[in-house]
N, C-alpha and C. Protein backbone atom coordinates (compact mmCIF):
# COMPACT_ATOMS: atom_id res chain seq x y z
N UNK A 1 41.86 92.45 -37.66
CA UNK A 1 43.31 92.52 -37.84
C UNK A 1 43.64 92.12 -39.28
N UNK A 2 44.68 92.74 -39.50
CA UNK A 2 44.93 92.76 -40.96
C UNK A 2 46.30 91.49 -41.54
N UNK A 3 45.80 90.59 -42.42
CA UNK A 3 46.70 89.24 -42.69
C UNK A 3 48.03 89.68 -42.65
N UNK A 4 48.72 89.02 -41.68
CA UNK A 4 50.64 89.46 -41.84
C UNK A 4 51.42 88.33 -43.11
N UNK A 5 50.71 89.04 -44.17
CA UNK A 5 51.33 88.24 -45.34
C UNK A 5 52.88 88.25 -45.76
N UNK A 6 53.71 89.35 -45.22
CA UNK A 6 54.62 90.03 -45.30
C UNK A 6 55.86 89.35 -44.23
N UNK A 7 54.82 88.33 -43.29
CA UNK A 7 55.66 88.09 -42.33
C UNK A 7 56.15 86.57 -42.19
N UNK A 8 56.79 85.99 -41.61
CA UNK A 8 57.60 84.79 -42.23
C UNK A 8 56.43 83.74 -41.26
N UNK A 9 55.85 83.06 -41.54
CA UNK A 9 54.75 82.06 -41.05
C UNK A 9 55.40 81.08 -39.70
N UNK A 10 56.67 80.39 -40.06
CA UNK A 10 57.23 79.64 -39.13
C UNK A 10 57.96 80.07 -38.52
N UNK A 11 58.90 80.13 -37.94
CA UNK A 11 60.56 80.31 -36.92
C UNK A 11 61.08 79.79 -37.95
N UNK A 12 62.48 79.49 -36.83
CA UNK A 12 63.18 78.49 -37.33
C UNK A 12 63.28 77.18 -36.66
N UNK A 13 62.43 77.02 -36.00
CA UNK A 13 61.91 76.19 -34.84
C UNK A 13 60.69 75.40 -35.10
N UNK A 14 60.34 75.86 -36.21
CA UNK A 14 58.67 75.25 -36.64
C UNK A 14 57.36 75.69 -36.08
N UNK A 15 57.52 77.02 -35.42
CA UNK A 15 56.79 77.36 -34.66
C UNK A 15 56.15 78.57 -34.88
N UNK A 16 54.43 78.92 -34.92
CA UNK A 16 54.02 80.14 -35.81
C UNK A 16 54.52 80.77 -35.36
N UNK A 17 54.90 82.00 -35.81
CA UNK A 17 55.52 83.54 -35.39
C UNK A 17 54.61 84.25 -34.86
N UNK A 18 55.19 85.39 -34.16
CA UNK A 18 53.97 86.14 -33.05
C UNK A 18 53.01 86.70 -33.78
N UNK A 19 53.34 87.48 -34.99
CA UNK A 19 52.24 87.98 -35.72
C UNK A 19 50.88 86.97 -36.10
N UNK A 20 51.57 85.83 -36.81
CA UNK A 20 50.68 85.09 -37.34
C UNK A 20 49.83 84.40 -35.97
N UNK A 21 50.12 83.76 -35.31
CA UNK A 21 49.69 83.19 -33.92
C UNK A 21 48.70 84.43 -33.19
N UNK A 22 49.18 85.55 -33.57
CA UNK A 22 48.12 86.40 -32.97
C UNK A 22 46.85 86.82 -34.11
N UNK A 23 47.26 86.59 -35.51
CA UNK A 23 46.37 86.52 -36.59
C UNK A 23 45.15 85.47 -35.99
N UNK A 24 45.65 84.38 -35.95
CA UNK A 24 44.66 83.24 -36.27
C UNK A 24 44.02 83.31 -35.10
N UNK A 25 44.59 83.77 -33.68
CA UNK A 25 43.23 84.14 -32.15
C UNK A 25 42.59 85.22 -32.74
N UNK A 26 43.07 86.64 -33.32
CA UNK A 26 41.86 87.17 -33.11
C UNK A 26 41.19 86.90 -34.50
N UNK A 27 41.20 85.82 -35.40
CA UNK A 27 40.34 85.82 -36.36
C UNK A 27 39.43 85.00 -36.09
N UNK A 28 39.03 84.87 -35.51
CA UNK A 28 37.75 83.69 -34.05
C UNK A 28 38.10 82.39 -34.26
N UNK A 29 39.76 82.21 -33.82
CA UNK A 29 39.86 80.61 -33.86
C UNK A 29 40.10 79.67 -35.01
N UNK A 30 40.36 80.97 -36.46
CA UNK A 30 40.47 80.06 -37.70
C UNK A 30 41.26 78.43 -37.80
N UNK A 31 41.86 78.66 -36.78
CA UNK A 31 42.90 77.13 -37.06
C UNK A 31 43.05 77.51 -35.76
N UNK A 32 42.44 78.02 -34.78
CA UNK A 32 42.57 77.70 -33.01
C UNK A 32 43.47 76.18 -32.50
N UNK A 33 42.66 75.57 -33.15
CA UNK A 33 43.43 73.88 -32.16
C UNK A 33 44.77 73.96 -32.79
N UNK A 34 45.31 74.21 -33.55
CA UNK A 34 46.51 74.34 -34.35
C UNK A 34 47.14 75.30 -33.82
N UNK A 35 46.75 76.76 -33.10
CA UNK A 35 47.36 77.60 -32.86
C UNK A 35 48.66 77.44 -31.72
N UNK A 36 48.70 76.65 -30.98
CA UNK A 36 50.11 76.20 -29.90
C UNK A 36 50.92 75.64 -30.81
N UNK A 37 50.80 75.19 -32.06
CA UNK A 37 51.81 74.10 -32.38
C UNK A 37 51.72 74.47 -33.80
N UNK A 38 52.39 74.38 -34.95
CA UNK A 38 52.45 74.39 -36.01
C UNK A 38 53.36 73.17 -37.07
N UNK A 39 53.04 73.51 -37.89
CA UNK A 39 53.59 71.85 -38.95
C UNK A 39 54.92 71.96 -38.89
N UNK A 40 55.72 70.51 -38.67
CA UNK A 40 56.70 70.78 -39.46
C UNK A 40 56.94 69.38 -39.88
N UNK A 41 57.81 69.12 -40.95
CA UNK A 41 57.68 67.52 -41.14
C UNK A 41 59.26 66.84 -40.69
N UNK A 42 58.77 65.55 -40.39
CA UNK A 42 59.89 64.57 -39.21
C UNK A 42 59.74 63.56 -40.54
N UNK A 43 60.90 63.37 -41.41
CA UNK A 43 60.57 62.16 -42.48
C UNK A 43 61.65 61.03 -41.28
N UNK A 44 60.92 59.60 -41.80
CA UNK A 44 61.06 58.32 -41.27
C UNK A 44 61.55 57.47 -42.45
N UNK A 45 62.92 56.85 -42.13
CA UNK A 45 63.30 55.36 -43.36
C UNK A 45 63.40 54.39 -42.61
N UNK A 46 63.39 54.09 -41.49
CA UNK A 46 64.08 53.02 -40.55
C UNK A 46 62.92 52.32 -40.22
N UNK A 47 62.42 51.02 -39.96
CA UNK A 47 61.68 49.99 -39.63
C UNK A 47 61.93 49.51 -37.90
N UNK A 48 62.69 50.56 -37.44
CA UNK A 48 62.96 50.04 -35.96
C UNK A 48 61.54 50.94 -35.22
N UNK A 49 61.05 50.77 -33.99
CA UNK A 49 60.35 51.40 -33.42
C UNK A 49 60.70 52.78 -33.38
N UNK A 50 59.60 53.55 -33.36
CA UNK A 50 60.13 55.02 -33.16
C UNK A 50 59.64 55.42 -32.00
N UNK A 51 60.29 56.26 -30.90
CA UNK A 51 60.06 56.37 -29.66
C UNK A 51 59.64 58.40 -29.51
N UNK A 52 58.43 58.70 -30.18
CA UNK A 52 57.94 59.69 -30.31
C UNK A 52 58.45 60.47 -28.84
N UNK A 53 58.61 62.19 -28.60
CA UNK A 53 58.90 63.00 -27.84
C UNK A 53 57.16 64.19 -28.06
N UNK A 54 57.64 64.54 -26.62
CA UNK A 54 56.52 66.05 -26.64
C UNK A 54 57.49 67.09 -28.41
N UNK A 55 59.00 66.73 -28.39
CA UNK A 55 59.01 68.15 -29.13
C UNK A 55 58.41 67.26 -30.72
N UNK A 56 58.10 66.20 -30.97
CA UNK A 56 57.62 66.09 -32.41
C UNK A 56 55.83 66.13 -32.12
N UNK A 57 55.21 66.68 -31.32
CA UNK A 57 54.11 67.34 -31.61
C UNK A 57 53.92 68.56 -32.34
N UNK A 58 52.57 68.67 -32.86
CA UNK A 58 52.62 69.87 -33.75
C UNK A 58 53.32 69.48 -35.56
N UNK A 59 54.13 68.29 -35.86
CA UNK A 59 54.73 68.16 -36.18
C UNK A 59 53.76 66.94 -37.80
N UNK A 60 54.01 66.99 -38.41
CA UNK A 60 54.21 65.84 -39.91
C UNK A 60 55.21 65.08 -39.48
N UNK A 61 54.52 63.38 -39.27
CA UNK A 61 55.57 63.10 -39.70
C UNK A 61 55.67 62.05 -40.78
N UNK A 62 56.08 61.81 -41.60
CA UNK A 62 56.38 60.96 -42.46
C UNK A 62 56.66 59.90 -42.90
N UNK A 63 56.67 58.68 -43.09
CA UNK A 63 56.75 57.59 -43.45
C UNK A 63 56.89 56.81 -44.81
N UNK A 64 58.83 57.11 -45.14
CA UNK A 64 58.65 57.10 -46.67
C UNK A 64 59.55 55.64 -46.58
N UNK A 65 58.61 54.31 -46.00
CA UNK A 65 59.09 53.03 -45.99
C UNK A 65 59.04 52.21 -47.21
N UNK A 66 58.36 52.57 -48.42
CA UNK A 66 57.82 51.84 -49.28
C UNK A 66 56.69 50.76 -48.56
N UNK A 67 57.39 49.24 -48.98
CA UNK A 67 56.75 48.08 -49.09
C UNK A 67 57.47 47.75 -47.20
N UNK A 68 57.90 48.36 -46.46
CA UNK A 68 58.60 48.17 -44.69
C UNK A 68 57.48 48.70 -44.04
N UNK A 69 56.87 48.45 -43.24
CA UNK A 69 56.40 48.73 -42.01
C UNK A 69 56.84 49.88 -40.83
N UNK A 70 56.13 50.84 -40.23
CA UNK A 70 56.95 51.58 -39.51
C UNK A 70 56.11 52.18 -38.35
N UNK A 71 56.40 52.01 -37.30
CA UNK A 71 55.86 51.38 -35.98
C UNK A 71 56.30 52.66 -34.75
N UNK A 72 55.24 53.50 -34.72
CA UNK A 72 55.70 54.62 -33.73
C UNK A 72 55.04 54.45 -32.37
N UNK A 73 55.34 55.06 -31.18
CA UNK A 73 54.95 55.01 -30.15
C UNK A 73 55.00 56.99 -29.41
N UNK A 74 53.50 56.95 -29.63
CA UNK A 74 53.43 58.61 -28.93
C UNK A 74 53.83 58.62 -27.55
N UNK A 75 54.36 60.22 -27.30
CA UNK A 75 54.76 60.42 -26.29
C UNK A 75 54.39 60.09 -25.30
N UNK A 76 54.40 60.24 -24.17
CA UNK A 76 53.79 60.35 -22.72
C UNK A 76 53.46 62.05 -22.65
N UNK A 77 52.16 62.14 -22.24
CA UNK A 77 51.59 63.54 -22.40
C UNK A 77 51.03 63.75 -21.19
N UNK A 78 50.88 65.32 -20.98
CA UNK A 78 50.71 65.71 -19.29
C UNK A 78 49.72 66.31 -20.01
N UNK A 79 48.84 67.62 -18.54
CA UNK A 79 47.78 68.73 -18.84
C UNK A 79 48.58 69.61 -19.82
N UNK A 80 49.81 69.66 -19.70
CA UNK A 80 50.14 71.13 -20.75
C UNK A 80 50.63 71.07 -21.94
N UNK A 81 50.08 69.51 -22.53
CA UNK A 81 50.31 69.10 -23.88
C UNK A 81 48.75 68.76 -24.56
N UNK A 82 47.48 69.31 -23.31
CA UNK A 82 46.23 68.97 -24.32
C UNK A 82 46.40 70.39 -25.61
N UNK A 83 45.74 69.73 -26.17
CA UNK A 83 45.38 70.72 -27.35
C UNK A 83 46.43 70.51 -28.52
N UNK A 84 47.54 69.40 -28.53
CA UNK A 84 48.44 69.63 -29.44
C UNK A 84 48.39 68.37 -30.25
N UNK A 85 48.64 68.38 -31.06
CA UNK A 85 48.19 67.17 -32.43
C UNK A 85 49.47 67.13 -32.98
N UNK A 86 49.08 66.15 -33.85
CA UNK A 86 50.37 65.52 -34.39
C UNK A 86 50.07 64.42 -35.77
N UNK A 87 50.87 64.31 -36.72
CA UNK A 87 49.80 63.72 -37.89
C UNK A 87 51.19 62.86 -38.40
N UNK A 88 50.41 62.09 -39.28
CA UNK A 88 51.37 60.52 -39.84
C UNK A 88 50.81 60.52 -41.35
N UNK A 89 52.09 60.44 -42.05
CA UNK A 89 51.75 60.10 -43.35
C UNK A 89 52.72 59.01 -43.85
N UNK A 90 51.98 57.79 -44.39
CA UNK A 90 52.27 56.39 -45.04
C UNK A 90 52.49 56.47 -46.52
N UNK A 91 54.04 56.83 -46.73
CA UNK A 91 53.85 56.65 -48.43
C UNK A 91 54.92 55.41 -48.47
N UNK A 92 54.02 54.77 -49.39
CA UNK A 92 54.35 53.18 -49.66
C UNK A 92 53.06 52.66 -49.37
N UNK A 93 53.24 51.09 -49.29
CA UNK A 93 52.15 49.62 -48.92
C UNK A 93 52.41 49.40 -47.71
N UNK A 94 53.53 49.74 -46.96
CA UNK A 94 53.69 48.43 -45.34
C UNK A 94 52.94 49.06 -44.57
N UNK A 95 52.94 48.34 -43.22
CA UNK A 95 52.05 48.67 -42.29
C UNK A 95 52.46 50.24 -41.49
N UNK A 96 51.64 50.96 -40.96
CA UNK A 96 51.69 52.16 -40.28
C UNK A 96 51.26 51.98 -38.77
N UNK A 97 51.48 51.53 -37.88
CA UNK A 97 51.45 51.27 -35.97
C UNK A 97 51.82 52.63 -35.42
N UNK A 98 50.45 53.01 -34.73
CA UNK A 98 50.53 54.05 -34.04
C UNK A 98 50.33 53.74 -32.45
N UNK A 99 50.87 53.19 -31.50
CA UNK A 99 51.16 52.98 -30.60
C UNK A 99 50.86 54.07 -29.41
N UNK A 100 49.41 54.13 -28.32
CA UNK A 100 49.69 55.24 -27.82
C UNK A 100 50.78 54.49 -26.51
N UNK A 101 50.81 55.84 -25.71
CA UNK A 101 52.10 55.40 -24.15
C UNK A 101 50.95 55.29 -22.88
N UNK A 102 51.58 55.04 -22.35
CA UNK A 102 50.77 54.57 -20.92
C UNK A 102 49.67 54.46 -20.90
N UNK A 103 48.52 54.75 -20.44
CA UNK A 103 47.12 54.23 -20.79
C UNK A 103 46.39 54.91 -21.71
N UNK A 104 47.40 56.09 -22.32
CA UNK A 104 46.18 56.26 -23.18
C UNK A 104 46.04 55.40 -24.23
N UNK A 105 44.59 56.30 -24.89
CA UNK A 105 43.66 56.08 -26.01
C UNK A 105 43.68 56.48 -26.64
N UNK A 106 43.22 55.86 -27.91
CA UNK A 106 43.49 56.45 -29.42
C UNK A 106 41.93 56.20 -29.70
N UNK A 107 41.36 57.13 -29.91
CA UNK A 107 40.14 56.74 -30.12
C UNK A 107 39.33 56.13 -28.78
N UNK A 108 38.65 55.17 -29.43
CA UNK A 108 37.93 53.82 -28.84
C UNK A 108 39.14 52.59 -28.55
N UNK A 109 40.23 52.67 -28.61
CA UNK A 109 41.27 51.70 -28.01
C UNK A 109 41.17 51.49 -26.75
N UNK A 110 41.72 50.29 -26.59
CA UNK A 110 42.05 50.28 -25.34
C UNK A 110 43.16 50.94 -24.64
N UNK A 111 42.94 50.89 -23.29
CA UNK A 111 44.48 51.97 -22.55
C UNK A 111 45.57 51.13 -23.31
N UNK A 112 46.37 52.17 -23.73
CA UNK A 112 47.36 51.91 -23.87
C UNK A 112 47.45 51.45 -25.39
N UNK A 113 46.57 51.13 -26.09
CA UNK A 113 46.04 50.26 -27.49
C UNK A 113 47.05 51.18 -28.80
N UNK A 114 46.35 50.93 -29.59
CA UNK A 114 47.31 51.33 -31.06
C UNK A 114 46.04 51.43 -32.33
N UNK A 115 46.47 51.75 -33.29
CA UNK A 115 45.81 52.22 -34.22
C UNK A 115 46.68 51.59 -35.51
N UNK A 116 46.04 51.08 -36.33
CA UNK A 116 47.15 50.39 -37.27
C UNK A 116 46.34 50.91 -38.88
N UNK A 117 47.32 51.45 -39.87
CA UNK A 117 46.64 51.37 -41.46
C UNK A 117 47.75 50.15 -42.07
N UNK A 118 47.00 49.25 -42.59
CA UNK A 118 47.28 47.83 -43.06
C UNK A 118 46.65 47.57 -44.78
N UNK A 119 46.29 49.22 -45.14
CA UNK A 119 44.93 48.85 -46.15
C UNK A 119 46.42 48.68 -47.39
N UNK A 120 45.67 47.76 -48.30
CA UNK A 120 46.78 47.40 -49.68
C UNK A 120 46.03 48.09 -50.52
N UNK A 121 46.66 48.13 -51.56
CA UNK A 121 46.60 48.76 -53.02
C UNK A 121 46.24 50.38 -52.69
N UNK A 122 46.77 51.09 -51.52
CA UNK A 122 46.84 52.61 -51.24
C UNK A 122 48.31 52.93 -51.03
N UNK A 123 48.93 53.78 -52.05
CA UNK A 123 50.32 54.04 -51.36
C UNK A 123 50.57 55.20 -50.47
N UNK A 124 49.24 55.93 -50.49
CA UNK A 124 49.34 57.12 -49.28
C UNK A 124 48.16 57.22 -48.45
N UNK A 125 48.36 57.21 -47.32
CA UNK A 125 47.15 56.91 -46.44
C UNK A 125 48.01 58.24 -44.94
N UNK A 126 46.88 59.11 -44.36
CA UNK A 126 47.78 60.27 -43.59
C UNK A 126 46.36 60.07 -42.52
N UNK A 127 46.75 60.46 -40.92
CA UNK A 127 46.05 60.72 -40.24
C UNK A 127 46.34 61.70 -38.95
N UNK A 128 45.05 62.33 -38.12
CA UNK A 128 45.63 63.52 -37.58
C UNK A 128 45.24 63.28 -36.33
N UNK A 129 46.51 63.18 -35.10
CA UNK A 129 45.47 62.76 -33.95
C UNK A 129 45.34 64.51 -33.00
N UNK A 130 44.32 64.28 -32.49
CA UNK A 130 44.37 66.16 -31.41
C UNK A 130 44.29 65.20 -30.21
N UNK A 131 44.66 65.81 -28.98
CA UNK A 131 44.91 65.61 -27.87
C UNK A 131 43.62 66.11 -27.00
N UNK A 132 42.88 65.16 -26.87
CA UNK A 132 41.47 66.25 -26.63
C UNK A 132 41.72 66.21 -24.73
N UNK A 133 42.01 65.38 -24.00
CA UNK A 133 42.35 65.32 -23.01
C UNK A 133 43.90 64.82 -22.75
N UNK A 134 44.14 64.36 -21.18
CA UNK A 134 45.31 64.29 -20.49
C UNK A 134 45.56 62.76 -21.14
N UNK A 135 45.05 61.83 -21.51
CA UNK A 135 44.81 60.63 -22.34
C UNK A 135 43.87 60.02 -23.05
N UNK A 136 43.33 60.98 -23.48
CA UNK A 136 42.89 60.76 -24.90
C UNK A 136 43.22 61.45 -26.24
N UNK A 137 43.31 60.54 -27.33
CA UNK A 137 44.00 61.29 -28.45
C UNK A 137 42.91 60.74 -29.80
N UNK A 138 42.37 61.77 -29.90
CA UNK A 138 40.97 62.21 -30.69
C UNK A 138 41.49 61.74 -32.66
N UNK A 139 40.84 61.32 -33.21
CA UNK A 139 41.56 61.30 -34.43
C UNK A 139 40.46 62.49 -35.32
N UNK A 140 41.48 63.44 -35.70
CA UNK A 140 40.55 64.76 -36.22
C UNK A 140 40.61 64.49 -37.51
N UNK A 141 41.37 63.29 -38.48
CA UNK A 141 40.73 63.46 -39.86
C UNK A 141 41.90 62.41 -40.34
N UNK A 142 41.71 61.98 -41.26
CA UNK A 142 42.63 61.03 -42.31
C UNK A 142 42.09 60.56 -43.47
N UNK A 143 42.80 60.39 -44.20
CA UNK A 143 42.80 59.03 -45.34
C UNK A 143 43.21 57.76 -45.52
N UNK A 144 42.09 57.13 -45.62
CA UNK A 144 42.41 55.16 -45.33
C UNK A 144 41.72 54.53 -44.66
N UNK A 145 42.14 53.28 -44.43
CA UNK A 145 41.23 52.37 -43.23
C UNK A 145 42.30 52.68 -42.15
N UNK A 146 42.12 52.81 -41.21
CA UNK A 146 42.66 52.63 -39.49
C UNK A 146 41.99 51.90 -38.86
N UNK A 147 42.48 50.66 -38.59
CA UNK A 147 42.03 49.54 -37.60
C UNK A 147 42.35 50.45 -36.11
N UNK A 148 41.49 50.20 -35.06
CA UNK A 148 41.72 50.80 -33.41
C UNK A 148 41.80 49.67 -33.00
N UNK A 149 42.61 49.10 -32.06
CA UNK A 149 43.03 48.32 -31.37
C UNK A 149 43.16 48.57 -29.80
């Protein structure tokens, strides 16, 4: 199949368009785990907890606290949210708390545990979690230290 360069990549929804979404299956899976969900970015200023949803999967989100701390808590996820990821980026020094919901796992956490970047003298530190099961949430790549908790 031939690249739909011509064709607009997102919605207006954040969501690949039919062409492209049908690009990337039949090109054997180029960005497959990506293919249900596509980027869009969620920027963060507030230091209060953030109470993550299924619709900010698929999603960037952002963390432009400086030297503040900013403390999210992922959704609650069923069978028809495996496969969908979701990524965090820390620009500034404060702390980054990734909080999973009910028993899941982040990694090697414990149920329910968290994932924290605490590292100093980095002002951008980003990480990507995939949903490899019904509660577990796989970390497919980042930059920084991430403590698992």
């Amino acid at each position: 199949m031939q690249l739909p360069i011509r064709d607009k990549v997102l919605d207006r929804n954040g969501f690949l368009t039919e062409p492209w979404r049908k690009w990337f299956e039949e090109a054997g899976g180029v960005a497959s785990i990506f293919s249900k969900y596509s980027a869009a970015k969620y920027i963060v200023t507030t230091v209060d907890p953030i109470y993550l949803t299924a619709l900010q999967l698929g999603k960037v989100i952002k963390a432009e606290n400086g030297v503040n701390g900013a403390n999210f808590k992922l959704p609650s996820v069923g069978r028809d949210d495996v496969d969908a990821w979701i990524a965090f980026v820390r620009l500034g020094t404060g702390r980054l708390v990734i909080d999973a919901a009910d028993s899941d796992v982040i990694e090697k956490s414990s149920p329910g545990g968290r994932i924290v970047c605490m590292e100093t003298g980095r002002v951008a530190a980003s990480i990507i979690l995939f949903l490899a099961s019904e509660t577990c949430w796989s970390i497919f790549g980042g930059i920084g230290v991430w403590h698992v908790y």
